[in-house]
N, C-alpha and C. Protein backbone atom coordinates (compact mmCIF):
# COMPACT_ATOMS: atom_id res chain seq x y z
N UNK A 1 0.81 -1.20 0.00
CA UNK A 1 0.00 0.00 0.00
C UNK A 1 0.85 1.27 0.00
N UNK A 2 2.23 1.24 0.83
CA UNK A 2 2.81 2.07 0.72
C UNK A 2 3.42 2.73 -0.88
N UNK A 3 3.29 1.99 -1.61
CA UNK A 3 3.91 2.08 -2.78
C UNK A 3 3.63 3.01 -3.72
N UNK A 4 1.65 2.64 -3.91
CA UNK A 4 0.91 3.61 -4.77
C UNK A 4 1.11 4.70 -4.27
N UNK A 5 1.17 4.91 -2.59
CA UNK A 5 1.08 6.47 -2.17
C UNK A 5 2.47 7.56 -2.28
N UNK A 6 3.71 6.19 -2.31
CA UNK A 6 4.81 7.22 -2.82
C UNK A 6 4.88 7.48 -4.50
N UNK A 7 4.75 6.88 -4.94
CA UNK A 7 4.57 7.06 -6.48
C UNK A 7 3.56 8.29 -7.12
N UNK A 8 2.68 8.15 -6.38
CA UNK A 8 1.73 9.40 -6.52
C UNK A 8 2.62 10.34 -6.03
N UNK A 9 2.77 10.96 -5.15
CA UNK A 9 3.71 11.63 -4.34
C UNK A 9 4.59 12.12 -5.34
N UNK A 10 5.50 11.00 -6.04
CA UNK A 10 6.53 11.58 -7.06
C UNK A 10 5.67 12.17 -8.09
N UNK A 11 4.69 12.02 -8.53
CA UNK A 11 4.25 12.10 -9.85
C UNK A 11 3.67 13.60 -9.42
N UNK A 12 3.03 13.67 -8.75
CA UNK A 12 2.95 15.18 -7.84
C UNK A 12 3.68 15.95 -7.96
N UNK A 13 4.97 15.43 -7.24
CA UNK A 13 6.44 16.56 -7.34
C UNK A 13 6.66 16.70 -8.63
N UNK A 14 6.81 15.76 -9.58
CA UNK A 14 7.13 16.27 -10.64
C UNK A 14 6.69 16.80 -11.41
N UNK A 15 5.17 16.77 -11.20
CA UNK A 15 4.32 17.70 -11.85
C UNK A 15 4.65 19.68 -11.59
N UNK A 16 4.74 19.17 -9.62
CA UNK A 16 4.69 20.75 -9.56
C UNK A 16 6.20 21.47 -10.14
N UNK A 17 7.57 20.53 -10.04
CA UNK A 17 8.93 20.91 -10.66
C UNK A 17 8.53 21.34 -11.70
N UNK A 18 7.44 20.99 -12.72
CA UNK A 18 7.53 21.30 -14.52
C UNK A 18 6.92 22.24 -14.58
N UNK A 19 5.96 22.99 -13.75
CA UNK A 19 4.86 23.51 -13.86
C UNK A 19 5.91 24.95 -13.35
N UNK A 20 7.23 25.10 -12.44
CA UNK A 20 7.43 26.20 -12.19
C UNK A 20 9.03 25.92 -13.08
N UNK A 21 8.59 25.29 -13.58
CA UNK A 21 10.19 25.33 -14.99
C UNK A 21 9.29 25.62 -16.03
N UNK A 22 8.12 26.12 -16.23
CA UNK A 22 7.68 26.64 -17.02
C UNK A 22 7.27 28.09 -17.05
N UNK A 23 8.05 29.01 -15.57
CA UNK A 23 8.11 30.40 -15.86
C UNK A 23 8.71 30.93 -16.76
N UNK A 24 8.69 31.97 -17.98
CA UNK A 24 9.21 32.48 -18.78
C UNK A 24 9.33 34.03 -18.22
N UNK A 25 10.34 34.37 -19.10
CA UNK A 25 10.71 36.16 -18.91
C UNK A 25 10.70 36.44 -20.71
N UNK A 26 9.80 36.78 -21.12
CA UNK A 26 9.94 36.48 -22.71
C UNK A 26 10.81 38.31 -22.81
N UNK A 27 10.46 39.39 -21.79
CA UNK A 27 11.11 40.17 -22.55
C UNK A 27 11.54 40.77 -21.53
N UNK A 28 11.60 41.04 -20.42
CA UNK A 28 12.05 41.62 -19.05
C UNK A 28 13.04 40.34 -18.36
N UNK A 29 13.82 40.11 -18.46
CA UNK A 29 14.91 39.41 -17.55
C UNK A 29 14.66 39.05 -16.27
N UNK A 30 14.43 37.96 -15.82
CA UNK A 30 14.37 38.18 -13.95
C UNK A 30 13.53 38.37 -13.45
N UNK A 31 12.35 39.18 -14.14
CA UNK A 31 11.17 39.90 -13.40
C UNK A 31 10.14 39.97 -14.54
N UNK A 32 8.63 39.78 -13.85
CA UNK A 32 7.58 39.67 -14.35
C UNK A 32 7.40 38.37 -15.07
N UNK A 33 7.97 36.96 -14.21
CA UNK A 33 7.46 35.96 -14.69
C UNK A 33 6.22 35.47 -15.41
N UNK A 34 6.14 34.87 -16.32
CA UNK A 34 4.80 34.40 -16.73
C UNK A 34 4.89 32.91 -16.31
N UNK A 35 3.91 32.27 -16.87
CA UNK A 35 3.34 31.06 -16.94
C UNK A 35 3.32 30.59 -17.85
N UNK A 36 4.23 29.37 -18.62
CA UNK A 36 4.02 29.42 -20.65
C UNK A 36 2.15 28.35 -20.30
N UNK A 37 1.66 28.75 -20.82
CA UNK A 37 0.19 28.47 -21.16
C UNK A 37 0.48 27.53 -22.47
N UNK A 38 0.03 26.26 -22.78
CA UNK A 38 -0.04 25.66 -23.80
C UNK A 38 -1.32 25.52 -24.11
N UNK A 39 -1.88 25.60 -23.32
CA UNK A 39 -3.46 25.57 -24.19
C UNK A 39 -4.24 26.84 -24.88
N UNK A 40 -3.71 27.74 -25.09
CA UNK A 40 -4.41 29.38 -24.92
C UNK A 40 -5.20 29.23 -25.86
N UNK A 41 -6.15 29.93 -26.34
CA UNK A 41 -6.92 30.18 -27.27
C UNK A 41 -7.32 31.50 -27.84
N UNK A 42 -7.70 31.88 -26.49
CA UNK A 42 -7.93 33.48 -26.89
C UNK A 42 -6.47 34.34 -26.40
N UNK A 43 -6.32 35.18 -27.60
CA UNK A 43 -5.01 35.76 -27.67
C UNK A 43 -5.52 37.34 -28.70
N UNK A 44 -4.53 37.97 -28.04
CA UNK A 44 -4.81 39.84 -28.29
C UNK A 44 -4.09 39.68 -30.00
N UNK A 45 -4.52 40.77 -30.61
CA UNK A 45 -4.35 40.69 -31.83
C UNK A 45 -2.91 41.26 -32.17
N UNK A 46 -1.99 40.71 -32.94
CA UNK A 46 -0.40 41.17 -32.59
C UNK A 46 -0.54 42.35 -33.66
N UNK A 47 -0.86 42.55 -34.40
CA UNK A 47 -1.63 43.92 -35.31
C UNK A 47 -1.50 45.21 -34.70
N UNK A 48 -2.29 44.98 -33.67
CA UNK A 48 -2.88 46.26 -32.94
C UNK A 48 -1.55 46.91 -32.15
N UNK A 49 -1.95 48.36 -32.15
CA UNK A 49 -1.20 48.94 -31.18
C UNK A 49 -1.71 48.73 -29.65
N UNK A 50 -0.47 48.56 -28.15
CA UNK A 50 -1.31 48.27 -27.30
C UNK A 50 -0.62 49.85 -26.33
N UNK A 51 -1.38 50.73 -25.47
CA UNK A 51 -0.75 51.85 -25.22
C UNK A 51 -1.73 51.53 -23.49
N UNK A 52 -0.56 51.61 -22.53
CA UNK A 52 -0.96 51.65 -21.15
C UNK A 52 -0.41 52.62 -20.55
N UNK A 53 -0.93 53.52 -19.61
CA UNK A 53 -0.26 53.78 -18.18
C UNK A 53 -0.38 53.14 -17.17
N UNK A 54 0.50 52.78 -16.20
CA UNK A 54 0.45 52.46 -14.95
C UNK A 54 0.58 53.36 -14.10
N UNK A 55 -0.44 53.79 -13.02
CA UNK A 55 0.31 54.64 -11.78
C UNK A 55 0.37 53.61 -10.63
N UNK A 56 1.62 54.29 -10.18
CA UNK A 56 1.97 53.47 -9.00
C UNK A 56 2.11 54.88 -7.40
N UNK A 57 1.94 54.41 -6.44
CA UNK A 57 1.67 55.43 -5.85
C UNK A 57 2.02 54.69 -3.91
N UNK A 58 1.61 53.97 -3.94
CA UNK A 58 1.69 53.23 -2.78
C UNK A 58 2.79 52.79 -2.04
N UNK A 59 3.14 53.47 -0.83
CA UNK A 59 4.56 52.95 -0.35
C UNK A 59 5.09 52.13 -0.27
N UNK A 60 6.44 51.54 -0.66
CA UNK A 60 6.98 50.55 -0.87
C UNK A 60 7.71 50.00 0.73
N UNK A 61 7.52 49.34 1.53
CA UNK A 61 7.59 48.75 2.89
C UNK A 61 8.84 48.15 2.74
N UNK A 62 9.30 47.57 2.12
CA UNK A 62 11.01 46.47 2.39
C UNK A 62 11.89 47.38 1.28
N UNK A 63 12.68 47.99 1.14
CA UNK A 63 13.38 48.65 0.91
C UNK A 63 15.00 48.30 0.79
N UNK A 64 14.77 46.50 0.61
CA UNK A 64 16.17 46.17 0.43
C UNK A 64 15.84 45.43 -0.39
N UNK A 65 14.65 45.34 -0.80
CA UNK A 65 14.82 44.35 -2.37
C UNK A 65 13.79 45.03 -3.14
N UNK A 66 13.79 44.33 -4.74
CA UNK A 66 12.83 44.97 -5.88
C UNK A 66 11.40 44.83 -5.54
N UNK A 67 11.02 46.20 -5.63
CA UNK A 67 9.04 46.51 -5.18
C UNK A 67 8.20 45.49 -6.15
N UNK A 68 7.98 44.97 -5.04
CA UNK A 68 6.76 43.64 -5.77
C UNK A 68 6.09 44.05 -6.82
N UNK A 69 5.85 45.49 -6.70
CA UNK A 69 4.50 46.34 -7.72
C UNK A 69 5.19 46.44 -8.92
N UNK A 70 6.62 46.58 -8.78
CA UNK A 70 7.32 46.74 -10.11
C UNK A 70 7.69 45.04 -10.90
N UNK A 71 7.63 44.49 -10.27
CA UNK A 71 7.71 42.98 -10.68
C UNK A 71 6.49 43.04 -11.47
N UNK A 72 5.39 43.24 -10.31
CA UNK A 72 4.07 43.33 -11.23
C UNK A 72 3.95 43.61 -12.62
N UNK A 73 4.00 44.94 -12.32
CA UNK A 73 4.30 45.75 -13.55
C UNK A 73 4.62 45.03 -14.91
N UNK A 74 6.08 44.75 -14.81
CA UNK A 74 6.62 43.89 -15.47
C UNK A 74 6.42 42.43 -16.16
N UNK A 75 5.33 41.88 -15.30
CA UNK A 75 4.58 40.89 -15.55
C UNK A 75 3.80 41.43 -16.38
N UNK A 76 2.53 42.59 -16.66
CA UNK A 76 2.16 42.90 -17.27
C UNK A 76 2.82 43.26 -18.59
N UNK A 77 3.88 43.65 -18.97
CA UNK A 77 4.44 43.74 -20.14
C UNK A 77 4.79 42.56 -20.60
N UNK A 78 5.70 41.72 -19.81
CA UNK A 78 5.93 40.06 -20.38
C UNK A 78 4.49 39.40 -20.55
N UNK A 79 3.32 39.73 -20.06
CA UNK A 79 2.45 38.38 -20.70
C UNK A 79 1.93 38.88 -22.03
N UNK A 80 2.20 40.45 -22.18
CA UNK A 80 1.55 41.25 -23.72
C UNK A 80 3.12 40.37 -24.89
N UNK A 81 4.27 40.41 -24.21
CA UNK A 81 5.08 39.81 -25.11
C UNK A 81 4.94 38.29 -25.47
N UNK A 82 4.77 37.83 -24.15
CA UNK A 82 4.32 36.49 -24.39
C UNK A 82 3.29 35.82 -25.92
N UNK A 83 2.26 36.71 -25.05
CA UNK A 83 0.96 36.95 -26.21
C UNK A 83 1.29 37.12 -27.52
N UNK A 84 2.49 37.19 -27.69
CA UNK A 84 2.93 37.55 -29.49
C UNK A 84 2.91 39.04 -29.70
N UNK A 85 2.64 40.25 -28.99
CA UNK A 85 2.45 41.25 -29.53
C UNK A 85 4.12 41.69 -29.32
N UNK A 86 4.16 42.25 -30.97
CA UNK A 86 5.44 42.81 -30.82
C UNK A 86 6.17 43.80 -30.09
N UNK A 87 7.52 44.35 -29.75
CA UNK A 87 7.75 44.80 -28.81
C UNK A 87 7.10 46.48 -29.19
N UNK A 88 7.03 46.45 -31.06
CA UNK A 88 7.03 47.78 -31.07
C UNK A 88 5.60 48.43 -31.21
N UNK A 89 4.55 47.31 -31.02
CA UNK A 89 3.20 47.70 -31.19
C UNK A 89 2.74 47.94 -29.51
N UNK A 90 4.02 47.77 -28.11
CA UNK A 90 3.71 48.00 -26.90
C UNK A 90 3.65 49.02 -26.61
N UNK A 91 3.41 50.28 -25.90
CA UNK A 91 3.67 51.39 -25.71
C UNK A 91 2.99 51.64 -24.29
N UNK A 92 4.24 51.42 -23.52
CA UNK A 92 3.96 51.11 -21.59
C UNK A 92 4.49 52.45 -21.02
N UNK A 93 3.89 53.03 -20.07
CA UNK A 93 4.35 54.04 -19.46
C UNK A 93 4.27 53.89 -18.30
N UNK A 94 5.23 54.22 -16.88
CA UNK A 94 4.74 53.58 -15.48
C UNK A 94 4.73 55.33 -14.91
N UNK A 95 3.89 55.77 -14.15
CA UNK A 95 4.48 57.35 -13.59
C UNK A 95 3.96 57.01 -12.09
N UNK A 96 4.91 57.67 -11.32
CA UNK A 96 5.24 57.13 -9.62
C UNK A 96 4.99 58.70 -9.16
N UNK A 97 4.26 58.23 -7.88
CA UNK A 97 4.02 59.53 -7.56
C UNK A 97 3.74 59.31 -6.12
N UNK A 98 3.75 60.19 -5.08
CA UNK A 98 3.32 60.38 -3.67
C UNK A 98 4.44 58.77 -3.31
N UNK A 99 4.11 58.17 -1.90
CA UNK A 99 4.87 57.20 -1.34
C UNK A 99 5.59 56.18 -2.36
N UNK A 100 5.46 56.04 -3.30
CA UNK A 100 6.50 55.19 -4.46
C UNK A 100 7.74 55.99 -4.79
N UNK A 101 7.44 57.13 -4.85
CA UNK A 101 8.83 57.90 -5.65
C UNK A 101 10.24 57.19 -4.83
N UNK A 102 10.34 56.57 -3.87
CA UNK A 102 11.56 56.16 -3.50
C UNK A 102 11.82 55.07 -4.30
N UNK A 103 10.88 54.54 -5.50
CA UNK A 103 11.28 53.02 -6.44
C UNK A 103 12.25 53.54 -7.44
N UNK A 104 12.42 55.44 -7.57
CA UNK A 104 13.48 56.00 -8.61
C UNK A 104 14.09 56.68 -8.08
N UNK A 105 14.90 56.43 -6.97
CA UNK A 105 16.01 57.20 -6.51
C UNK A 105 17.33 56.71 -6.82
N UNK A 106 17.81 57.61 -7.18
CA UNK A 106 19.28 57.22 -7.93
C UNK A 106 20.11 56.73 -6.68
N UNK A 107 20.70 55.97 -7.13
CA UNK A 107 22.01 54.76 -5.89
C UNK A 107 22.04 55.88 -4.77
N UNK A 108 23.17 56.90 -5.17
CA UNK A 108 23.73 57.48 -3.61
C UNK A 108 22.24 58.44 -2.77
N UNK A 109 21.32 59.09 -3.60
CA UNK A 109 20.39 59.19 -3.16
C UNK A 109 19.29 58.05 -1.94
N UNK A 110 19.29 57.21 -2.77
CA UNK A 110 18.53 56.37 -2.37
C UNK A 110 19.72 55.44 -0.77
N UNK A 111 20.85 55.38 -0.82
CA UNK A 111 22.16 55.03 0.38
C UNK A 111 21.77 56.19 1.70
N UNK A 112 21.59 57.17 1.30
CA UNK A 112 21.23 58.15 1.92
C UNK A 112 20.26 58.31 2.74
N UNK A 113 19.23 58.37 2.04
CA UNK A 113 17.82 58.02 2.16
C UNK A 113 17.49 57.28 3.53
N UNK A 114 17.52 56.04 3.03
CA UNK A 114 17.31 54.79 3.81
C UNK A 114 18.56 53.77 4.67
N UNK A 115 19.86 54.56 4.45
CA UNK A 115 20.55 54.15 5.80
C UNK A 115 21.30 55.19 6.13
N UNK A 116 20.44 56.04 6.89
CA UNK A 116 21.03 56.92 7.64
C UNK A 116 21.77 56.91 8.75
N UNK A 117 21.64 55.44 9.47
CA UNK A 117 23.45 55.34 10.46
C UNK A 117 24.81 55.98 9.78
N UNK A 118 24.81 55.78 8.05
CA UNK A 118 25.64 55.42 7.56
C UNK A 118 26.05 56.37 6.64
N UNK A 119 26.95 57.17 6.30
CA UNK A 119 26.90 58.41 5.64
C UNK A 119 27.90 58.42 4.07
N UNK A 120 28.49 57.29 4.55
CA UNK A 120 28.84 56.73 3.55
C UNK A 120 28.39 55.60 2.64
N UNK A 121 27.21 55.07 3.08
CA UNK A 121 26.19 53.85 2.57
C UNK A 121 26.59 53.72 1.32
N UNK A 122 26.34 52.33 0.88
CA UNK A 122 26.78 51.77 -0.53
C UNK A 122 25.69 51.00 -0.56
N UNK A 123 24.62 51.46 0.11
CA UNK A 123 23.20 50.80 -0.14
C UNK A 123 22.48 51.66 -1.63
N UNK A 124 22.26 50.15 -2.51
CA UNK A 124 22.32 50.98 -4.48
C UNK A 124 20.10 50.82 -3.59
N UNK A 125 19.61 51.59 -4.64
CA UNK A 125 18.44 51.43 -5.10
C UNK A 125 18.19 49.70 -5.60
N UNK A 126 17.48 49.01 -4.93
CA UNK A 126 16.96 47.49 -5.37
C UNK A 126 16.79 47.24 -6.36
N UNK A 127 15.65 48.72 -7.23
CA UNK A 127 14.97 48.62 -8.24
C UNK A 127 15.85 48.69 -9.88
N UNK A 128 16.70 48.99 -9.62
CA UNK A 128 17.71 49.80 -10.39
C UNK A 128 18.05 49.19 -11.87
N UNK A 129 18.02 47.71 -11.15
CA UNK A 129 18.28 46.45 -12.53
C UNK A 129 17.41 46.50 -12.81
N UNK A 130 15.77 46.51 -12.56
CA UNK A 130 14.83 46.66 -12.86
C UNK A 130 14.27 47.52 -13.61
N UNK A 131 14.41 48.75 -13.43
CA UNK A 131 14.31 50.05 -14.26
C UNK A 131 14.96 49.75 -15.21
N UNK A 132 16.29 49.57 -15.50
CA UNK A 132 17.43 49.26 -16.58
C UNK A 132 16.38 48.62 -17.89
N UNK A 133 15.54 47.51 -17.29
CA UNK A 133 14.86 46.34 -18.05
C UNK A 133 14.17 47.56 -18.73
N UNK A 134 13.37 47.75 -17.67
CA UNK A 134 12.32 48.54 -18.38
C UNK A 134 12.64 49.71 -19.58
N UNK A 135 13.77 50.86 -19.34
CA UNK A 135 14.61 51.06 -20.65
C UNK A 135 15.05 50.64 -21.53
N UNK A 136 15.25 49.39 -21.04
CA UNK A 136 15.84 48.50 -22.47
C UNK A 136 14.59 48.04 -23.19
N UNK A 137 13.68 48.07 -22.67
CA UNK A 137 12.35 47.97 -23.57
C UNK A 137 11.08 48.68 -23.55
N UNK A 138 11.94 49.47 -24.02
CA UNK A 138 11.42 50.93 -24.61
C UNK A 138 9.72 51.39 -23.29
N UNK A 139 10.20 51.40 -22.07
CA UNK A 139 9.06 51.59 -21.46
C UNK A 139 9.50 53.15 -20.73
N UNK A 140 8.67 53.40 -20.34
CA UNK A 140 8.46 55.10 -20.51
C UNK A 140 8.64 55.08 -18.52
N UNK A 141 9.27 55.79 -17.99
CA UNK A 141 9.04 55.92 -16.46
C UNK A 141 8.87 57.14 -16.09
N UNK A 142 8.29 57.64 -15.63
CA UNK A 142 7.92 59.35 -15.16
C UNK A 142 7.59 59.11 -13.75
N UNK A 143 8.22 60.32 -12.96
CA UNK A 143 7.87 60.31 -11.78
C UNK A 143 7.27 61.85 -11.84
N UNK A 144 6.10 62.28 -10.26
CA UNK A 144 5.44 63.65 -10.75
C UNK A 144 6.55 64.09 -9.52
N UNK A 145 6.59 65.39 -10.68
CA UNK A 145 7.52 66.50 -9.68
C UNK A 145 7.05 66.82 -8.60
N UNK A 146 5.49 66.92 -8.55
CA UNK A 146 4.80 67.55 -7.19
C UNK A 146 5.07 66.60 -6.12
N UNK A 147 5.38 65.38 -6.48
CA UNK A 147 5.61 64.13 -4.93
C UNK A 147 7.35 64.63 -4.82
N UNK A 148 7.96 64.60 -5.88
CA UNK A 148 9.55 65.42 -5.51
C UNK A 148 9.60 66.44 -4.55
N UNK A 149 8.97 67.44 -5.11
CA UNK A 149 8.63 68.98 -4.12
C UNK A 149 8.53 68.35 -2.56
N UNK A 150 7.75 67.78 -2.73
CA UNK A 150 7.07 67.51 -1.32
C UNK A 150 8.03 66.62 -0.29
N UNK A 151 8.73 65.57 -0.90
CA UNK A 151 9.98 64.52 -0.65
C UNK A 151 11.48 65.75 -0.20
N UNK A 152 11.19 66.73 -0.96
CA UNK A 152 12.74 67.79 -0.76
C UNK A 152 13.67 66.84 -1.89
N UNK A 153 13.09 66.16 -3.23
CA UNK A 153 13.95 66.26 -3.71
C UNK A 153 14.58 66.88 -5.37
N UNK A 154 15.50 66.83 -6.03
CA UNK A 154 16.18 67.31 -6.54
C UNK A 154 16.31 66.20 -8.13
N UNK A 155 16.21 67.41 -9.15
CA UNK A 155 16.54 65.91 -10.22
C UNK A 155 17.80 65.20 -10.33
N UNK A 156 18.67 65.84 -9.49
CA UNK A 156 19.84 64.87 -9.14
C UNK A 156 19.34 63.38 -8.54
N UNK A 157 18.55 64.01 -7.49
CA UNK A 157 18.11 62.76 -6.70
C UNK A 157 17.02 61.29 -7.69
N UNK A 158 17.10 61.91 -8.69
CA UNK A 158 16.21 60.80 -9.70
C UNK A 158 17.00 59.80 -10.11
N UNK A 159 16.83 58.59 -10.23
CA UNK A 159 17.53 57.47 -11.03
C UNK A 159 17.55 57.71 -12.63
N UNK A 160 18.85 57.96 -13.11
CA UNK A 160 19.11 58.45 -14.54
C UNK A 160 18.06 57.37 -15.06
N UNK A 161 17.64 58.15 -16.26
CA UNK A 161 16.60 57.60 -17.69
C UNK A 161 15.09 57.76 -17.11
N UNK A 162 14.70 58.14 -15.58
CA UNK A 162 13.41 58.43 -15.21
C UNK A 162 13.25 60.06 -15.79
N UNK A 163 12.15 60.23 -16.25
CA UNK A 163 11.35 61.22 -16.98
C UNK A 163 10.90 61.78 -15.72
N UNK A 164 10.94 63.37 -15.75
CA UNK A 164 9.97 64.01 -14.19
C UNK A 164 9.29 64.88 -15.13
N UNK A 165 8.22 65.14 -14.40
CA UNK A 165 6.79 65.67 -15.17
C UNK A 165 6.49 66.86 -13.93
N UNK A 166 5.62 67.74 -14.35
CA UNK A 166 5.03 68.94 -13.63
C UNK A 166 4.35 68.10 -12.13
N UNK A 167 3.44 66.89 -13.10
CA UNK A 167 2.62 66.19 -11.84
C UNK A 167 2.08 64.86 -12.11
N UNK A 168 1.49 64.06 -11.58
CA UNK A 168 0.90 63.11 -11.81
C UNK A 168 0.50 63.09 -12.71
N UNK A 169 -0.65 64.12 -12.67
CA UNK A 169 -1.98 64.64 -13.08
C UNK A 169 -1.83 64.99 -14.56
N UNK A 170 -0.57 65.16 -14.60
CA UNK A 170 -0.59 66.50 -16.28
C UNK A 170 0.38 65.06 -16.79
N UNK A 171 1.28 64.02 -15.72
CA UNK A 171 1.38 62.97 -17.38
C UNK A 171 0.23 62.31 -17.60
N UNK A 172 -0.50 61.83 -16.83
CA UNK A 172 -1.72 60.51 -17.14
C UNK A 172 -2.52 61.28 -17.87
N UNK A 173 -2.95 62.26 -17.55
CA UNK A 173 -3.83 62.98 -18.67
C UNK A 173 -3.34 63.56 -20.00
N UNK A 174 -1.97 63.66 -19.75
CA UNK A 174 -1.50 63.63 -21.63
C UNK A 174 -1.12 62.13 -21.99
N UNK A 175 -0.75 61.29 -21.26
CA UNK A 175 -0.72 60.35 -22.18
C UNK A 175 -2.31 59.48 -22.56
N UNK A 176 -3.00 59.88 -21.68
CA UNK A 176 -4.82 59.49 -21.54
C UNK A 176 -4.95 59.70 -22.95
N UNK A 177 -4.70 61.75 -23.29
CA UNK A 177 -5.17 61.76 -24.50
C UNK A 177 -4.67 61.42 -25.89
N UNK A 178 -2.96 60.86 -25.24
CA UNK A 178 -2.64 60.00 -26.93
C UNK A 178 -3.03 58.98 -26.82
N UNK A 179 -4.59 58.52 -26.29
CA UNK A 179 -4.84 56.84 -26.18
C UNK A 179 -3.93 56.24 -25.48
N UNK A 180 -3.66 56.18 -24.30
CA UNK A 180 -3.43 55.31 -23.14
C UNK A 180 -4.32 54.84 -22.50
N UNK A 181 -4.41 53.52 -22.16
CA UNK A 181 -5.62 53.24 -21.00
C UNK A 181 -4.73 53.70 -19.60
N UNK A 182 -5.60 53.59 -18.84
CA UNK A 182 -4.85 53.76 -17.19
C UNK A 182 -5.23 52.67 -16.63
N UNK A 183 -4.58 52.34 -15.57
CA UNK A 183 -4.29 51.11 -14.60
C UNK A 183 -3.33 51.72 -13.50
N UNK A 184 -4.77 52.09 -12.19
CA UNK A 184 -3.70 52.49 -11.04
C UNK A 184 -3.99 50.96 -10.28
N UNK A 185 -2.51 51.29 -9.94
CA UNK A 185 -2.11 49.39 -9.14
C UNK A 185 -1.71 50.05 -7.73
């Protein structure tokens, strides 16, 4: 009797081993795992142009590793790649504003920041490889100046290749009106 129940057991494990050797990163490295789906059926049209904003806004709590929300994020762009849509029919924009703006603080900014025992900190920004991704595929990052103002900081203090805007308000509503959908996460 013991036999059937270890055998099942294996056939179990090995089910669940294949099932997470089947995360893909089809276009973000590292982050925003998918799921390869073999059965799909319904699938977005690779034709079409696809144009999003994301706002992100919500304080980021662990501050020594990459913001889950930006993983997220990123997941959302890898399952549109997944999906077959090409990279150049994507057109992703993320803009950070109020308690997030610390996900684009440039390295010594961000050392500063968040280990203040330490004045010499070599604590980099988590997100940093992350952002990188997101430049390398062609995704748009804006943070609003008005959460800067308010933070005391400086466009020094921005992580190079982040875009700063007047406000939240004035990017989502210009990119709203070149046809962006919005998605606050």
């Amino acid at each position: 009797m013991k036999k059937p129940v270890i055998l099942l057991f294996l056939i179990i494990l090995s089910s669940a081993v294949s099932h997470a050797q089947d995360m893909v990163f089809p276009a973000i490295q590292g982050y925003g795992g998918v799921n390869a789906i073999p059965f799909e059926v319904e699938k977005p049209d690779p034709s079409k142009q696809y144009k999003f904003v994301i706002e992100l806004g919500n304080r980021v709590e662990d501050k020594t590793k990459a913001a889950d929300i930006l993983d997220y994020v990123a997941r959302m762009y890898n399952l549109h790649r997944y999906a077959g849509i090409p990279k150049e029919n994507i057109q992703m924009a993320i803009v950070i504003y109020a308690g997030a703006t610390s996900m684009v603080l440039a390295n010594l900014s961000y050392g500063k920041r968040f280990d203040k025992e330490d004045p010499n900190s070599t604590l980099v920004n988590p997100n940093g490889e992350l952002l990188e991704e997101f430049f390398r595929n062609g995704i748009q990052v804006i943070v609003c100046g008005q959460s800067m103002m308010k933070q005391d900081l400086l466009p020094e203090d921005i992580y190079l290749g982040v875009r700063m805007a007047v406000s939240r308000f004035t990017a989502t509503t210009d990119l709203v009106e070149n046809g962006y959908q919005v998605f606050v996460l």
